[in-house]
PDB file of N, CA and C in Angstrom:
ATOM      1  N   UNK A   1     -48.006  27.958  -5.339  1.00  0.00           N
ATOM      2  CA  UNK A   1     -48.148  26.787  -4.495  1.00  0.00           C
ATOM      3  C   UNK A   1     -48.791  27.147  -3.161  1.00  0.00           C
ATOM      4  N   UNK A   2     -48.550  28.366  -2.607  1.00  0.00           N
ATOM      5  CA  UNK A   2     -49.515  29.055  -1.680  1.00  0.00           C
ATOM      6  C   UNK A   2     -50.986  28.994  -1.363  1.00  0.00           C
ATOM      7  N   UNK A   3     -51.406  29.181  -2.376  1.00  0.00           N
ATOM      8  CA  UNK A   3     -52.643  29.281  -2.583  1.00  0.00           C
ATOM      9  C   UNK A   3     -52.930  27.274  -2.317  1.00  0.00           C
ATOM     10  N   UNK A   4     -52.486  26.607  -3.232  1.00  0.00           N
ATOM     11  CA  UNK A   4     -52.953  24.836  -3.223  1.00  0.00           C
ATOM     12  C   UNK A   4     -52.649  24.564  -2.311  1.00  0.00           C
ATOM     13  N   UNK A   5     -51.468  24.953  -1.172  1.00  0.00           N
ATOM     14  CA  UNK A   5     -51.633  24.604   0.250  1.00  0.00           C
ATOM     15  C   UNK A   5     -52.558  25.510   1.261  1.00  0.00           C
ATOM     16  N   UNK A   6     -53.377  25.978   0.800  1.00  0.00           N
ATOM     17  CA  UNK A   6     -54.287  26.733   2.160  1.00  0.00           C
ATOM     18  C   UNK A   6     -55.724  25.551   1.459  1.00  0.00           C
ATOM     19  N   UNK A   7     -56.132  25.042   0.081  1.00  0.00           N
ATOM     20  CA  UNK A   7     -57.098  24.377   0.146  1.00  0.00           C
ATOM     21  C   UNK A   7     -57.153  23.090  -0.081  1.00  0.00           C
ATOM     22  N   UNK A   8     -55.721  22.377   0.743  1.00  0.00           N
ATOM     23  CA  UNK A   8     -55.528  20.772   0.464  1.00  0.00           C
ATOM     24  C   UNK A   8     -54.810  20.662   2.132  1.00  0.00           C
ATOM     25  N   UNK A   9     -55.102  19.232   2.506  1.00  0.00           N
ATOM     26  CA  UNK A   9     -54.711  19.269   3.516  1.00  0.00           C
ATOM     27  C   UNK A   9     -53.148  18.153   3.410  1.00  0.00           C
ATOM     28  N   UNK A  10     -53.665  17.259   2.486  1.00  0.00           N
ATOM     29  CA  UNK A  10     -52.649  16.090   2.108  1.00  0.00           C
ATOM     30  C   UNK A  10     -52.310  16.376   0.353  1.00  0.00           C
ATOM     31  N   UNK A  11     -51.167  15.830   0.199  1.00  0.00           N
ATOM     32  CA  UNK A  11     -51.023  15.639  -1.475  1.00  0.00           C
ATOM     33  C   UNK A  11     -49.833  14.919  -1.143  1.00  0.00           C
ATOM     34  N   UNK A  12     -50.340  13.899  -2.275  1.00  0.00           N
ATOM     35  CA  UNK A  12     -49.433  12.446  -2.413  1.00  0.00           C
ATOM     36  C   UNK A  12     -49.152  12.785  -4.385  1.00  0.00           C
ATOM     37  N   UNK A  13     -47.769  12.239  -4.473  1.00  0.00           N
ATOM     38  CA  UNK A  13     -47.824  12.551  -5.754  1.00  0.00           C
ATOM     39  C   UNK A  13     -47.101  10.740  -6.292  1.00  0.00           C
ATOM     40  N   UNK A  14     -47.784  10.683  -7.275  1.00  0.00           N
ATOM     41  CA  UNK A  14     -47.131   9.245  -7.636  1.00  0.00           C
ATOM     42  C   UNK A  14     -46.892   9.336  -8.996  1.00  0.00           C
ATOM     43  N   UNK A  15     -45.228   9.223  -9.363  1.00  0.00           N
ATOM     44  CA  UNK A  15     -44.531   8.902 -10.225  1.00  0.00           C
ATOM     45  C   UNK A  15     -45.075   7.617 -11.152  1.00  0.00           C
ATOM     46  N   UNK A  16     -45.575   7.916 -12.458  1.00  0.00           N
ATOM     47  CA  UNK A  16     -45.598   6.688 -13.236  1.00  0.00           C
ATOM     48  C   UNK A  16     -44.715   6.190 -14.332  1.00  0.00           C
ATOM     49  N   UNK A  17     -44.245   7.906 -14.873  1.00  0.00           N
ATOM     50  CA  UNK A  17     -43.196   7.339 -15.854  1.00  0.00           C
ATOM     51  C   UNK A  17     -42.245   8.809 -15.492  1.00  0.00           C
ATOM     52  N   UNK A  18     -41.117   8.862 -16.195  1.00  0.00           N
ATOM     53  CA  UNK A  18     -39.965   9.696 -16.433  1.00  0.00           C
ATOM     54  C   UNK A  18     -39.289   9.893 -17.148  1.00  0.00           C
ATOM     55  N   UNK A  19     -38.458  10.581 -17.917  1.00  0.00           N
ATOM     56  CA  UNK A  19     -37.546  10.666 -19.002  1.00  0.00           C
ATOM     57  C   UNK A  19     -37.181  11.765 -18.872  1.00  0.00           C
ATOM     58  N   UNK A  20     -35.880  11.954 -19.509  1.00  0.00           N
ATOM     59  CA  UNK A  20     -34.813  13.085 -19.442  1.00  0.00           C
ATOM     60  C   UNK A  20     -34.192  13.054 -20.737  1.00  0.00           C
ATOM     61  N   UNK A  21     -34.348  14.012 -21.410  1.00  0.00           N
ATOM     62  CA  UNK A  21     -32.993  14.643 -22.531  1.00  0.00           C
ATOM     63  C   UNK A  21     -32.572  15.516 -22.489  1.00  0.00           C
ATOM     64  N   UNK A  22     -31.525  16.062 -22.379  1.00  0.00           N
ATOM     65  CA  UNK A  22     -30.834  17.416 -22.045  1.00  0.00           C
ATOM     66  C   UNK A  22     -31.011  17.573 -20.822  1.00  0.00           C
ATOM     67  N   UNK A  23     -31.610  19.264 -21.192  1.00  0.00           N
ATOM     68  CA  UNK A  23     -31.928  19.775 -19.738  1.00  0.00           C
ATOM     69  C   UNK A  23     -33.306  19.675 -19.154  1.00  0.00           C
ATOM     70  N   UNK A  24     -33.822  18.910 -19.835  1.00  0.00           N
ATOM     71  CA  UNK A  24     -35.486  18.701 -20.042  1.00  0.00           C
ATOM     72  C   UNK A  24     -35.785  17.228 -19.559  1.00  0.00           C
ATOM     73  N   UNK A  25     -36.955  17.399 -18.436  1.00  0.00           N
ATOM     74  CA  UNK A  25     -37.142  15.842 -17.669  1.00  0.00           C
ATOM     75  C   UNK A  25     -38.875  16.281 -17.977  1.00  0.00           C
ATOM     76  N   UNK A  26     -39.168  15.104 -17.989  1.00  0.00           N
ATOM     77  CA  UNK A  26     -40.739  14.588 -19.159  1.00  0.00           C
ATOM     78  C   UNK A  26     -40.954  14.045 -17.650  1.00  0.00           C
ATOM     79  N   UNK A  27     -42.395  14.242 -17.069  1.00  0.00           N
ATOM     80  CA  UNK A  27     -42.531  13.310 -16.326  1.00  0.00           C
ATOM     81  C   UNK A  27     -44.857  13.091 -16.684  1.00  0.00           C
ATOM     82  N   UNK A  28     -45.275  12.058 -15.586  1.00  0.00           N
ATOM     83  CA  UNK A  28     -46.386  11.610 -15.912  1.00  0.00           C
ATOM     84  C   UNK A  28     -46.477  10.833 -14.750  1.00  0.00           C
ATOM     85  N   UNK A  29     -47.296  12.217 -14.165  1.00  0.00           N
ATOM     86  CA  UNK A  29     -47.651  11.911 -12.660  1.00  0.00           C
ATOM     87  C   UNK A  29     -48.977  12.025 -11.714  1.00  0.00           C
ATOM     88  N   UNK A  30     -49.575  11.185 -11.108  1.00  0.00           N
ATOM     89  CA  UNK A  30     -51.278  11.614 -10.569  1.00  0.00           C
ATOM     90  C   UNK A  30     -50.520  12.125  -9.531  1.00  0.00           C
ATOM     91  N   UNK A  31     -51.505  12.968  -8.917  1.00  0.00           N
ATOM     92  CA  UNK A  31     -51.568  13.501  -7.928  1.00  0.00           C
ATOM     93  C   UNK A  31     -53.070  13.726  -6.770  1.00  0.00           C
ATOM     94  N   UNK A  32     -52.825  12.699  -6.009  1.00  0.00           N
ATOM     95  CA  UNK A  32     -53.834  12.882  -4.930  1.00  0.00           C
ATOM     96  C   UNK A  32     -54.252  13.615  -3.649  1.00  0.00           C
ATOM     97  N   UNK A  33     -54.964  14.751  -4.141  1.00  0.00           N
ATOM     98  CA  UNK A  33     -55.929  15.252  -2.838  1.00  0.00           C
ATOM     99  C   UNK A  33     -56.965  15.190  -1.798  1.00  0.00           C
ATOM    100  N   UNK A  34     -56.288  15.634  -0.456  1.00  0.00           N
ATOM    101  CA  UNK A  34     -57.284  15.679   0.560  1.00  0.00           C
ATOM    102  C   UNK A  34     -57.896  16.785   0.674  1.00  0.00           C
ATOM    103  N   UNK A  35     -58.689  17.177   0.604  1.00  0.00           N
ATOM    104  CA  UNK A  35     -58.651  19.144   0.857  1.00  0.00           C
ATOM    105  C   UNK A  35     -59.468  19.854   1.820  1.00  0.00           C
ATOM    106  N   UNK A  36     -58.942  20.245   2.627  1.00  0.00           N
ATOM    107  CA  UNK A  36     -59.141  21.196   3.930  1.00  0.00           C
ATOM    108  C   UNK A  36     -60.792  20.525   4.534  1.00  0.00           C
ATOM    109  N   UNK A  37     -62.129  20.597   3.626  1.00  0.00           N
ATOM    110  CA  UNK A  37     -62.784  20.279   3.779  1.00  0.00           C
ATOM    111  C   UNK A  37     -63.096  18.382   3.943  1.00  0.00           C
ATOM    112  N   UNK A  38     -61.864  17.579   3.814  1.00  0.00           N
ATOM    113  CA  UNK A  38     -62.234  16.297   3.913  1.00  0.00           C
ATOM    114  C   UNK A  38     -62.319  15.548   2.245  1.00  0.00           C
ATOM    115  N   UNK A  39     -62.799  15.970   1.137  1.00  0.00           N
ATOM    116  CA  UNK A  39     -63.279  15.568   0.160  1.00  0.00           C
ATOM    117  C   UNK A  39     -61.287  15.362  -0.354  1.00  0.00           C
ATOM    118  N   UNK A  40     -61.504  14.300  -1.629  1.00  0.00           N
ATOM    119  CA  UNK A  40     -60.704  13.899  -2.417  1.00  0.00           C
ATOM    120  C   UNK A  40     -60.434  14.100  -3.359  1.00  0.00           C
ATOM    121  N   UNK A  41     -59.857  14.411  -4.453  1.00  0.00           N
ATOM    122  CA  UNK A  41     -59.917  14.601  -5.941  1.00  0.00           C
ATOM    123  C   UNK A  41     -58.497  13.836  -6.422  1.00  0.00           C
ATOM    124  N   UNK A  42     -58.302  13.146  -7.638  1.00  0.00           N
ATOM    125  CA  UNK A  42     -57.359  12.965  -8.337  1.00  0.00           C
ATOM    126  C   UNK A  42     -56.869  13.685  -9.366  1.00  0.00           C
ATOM    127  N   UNK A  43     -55.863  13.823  -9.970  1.00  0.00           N
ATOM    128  CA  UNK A  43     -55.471  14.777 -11.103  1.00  0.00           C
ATOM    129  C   UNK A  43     -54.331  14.216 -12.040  1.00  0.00           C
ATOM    130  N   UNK A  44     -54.250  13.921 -13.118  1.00  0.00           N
ATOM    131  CA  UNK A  44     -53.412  13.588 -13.852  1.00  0.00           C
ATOM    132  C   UNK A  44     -52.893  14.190 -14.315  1.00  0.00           C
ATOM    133  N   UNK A  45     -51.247  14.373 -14.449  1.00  0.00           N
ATOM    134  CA  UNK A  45     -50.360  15.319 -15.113  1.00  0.00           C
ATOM    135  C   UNK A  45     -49.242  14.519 -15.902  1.00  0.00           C
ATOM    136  N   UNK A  46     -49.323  15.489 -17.077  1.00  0.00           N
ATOM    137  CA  UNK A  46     -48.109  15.403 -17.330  1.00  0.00           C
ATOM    138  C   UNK A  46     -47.162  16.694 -17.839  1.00  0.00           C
ATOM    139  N   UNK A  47     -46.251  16.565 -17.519  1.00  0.00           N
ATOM    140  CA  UNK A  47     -45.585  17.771 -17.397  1.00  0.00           C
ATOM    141  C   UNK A  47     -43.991  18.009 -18.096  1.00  0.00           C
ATOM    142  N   UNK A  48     -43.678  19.301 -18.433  1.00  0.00           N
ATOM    143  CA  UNK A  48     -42.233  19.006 -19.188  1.00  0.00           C
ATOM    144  C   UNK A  48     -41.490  20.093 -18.042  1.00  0.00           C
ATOM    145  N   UNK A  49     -40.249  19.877 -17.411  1.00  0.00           N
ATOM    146  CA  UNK A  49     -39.467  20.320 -16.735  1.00  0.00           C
ATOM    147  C   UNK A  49     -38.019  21.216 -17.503  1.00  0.00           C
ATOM    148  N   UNK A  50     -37.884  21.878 -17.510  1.00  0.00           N
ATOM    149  CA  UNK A  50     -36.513  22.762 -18.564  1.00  0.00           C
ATOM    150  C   UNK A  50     -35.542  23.204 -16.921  1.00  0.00           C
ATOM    151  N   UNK A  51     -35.056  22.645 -16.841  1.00  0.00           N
ATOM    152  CA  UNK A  51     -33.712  23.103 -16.202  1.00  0.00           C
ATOM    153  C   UNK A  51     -31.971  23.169 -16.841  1.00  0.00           C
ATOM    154  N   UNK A  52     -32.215  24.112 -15.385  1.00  0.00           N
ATOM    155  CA  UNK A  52     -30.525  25.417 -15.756  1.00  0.00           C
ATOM    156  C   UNK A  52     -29.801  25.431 -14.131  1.00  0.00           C
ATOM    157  N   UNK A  53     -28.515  25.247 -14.407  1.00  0.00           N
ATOM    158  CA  UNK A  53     -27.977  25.125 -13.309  1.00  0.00           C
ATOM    159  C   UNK A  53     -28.313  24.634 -12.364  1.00  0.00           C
ATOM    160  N   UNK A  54     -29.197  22.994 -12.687  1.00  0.00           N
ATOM    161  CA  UNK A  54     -29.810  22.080 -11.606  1.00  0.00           C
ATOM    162  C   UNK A  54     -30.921  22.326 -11.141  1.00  0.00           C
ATOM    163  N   UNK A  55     -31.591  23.436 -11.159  1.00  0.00           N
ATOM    164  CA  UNK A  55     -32.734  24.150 -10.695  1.00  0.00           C
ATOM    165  C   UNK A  55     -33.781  24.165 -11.911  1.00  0.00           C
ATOM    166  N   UNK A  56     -35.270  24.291 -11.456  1.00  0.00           N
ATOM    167  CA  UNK A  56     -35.988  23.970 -12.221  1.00  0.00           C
ATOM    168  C   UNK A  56     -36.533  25.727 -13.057  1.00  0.00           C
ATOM    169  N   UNK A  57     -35.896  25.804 -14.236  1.00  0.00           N
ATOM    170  CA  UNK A  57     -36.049  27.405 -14.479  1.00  0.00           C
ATOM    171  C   UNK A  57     -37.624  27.333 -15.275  1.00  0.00           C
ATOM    172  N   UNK A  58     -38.223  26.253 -15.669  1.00  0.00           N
ATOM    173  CA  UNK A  58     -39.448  26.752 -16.366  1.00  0.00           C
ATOM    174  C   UNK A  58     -40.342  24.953 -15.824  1.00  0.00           C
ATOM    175  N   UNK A  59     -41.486  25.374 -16.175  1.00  0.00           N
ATOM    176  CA  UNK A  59     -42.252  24.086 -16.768  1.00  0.00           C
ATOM    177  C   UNK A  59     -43.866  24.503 -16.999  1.00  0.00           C
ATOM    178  N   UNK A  60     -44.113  23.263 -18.279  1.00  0.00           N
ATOM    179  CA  UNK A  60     -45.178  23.061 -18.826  1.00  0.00           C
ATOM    180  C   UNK A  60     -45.909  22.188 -18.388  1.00  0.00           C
ATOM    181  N   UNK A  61     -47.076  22.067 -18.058  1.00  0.00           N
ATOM    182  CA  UNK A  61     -47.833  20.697 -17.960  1.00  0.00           C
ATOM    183  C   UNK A  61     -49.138  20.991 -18.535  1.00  0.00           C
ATOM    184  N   UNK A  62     -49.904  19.761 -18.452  1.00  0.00           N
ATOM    185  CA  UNK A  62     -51.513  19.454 -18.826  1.00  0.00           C
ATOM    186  C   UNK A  62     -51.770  18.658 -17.640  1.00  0.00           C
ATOM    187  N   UNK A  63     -52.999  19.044 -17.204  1.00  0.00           N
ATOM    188  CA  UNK A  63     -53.214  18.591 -16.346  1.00  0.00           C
ATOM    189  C   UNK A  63     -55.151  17.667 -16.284  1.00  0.00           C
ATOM    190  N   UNK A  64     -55.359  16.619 -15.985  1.00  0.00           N
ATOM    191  CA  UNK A  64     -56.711  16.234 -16.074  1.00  0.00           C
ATOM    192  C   UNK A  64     -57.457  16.055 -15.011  1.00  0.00           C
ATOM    193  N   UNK A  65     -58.527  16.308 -14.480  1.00  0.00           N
ATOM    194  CA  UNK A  65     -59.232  15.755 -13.146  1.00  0.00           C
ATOM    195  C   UNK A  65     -59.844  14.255 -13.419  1.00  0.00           C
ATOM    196  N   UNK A  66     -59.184  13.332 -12.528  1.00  0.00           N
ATOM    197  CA  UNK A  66     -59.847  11.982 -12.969  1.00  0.00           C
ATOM    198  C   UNK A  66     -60.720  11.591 -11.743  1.00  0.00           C
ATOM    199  N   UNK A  67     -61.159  12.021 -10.679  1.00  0.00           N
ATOM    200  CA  UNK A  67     -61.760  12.355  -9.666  1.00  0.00           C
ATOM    201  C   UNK A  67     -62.111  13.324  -9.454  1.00  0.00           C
ATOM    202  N   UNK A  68     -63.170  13.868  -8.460  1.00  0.00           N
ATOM    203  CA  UNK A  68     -63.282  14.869  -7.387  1.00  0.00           C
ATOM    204  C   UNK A  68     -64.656  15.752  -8.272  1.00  0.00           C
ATOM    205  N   UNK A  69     -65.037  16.872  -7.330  1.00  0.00           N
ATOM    206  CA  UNK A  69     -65.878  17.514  -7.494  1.00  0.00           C
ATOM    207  C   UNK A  69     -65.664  18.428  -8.986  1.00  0.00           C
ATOM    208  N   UNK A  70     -66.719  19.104  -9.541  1.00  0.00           N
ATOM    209  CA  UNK A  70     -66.049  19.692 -10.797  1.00  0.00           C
ATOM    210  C   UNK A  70     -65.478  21.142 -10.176  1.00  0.00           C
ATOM    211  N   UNK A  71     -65.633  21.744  -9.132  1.00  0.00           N
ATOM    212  CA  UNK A  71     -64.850  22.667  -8.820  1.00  0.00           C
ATOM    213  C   UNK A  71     -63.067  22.535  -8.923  1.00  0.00           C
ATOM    214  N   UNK A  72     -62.858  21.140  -8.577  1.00  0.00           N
ATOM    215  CA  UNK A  72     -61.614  20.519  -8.621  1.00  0.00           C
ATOM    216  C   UNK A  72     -60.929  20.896  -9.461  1.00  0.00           C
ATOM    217  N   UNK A  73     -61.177  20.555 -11.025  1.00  0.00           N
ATOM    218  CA  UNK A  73     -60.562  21.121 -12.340  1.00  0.00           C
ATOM    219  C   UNK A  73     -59.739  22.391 -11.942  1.00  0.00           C
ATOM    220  N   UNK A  74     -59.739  22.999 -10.910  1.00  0.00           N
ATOM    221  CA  UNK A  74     -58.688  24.374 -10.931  1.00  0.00           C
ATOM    222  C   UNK A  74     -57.364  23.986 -10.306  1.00  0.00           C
ATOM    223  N   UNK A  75     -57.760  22.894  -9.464  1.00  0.00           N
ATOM    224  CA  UNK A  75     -56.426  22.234  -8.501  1.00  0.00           C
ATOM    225  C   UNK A  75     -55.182  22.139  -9.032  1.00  0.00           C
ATOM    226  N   UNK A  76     -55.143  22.137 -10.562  1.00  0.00           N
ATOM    227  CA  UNK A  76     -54.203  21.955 -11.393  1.00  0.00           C
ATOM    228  C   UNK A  76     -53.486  23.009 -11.954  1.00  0.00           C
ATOM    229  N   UNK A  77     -54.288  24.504 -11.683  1.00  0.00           N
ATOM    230  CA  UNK A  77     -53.937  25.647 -12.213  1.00  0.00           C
ATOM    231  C   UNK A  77     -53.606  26.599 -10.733  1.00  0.00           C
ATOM    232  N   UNK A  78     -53.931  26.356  -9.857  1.00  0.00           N
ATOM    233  CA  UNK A  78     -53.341  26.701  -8.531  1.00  0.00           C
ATOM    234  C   UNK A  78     -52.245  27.135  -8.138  1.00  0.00           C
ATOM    235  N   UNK A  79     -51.893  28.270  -7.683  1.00  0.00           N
ATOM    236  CA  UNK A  79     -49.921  28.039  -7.569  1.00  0.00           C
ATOM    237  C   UNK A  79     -49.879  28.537  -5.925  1.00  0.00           C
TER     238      UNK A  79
END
């Protein structure tokens, strides 16, 4: 996440759907960027959450660029 905060200046994340079974929360969420340079990108995720003792011990996602430059496509693989 280090790294996606030195090349975003804003990130808004908006909840569209959710679900939970077990220890596992499903979610399906865009996520909007400002990034350092001014420019915008959108990103669509969806993602699977596995938690343990309330804390988030793993997760999976896919992630899509539905905006932004094609450099963007990495915004999603960023940590």
């Amino acid at each position: 996440m280090a790294k996606l905060k030195q090349v975003t200046r804003t990130m808004k994340v908006n909840i569209l759907a959710i679900a939970q079974q077990g220890n596992h929360v499903l979610t399906h969420h865009l996520v909007t960027v400002i990034k350092t340079n001014g420019e915008q990108a959108q990103t669509e995720v969806f993602a699977c959450f596995t938690l343990e003792n309330g804390r988030i011990a793993a997760c999976q996602e896919l992630t899509r660029l539905i905006s932004g430059a094609e450099e963007d496509k990495m915004l999603g693989s960023l940590r």
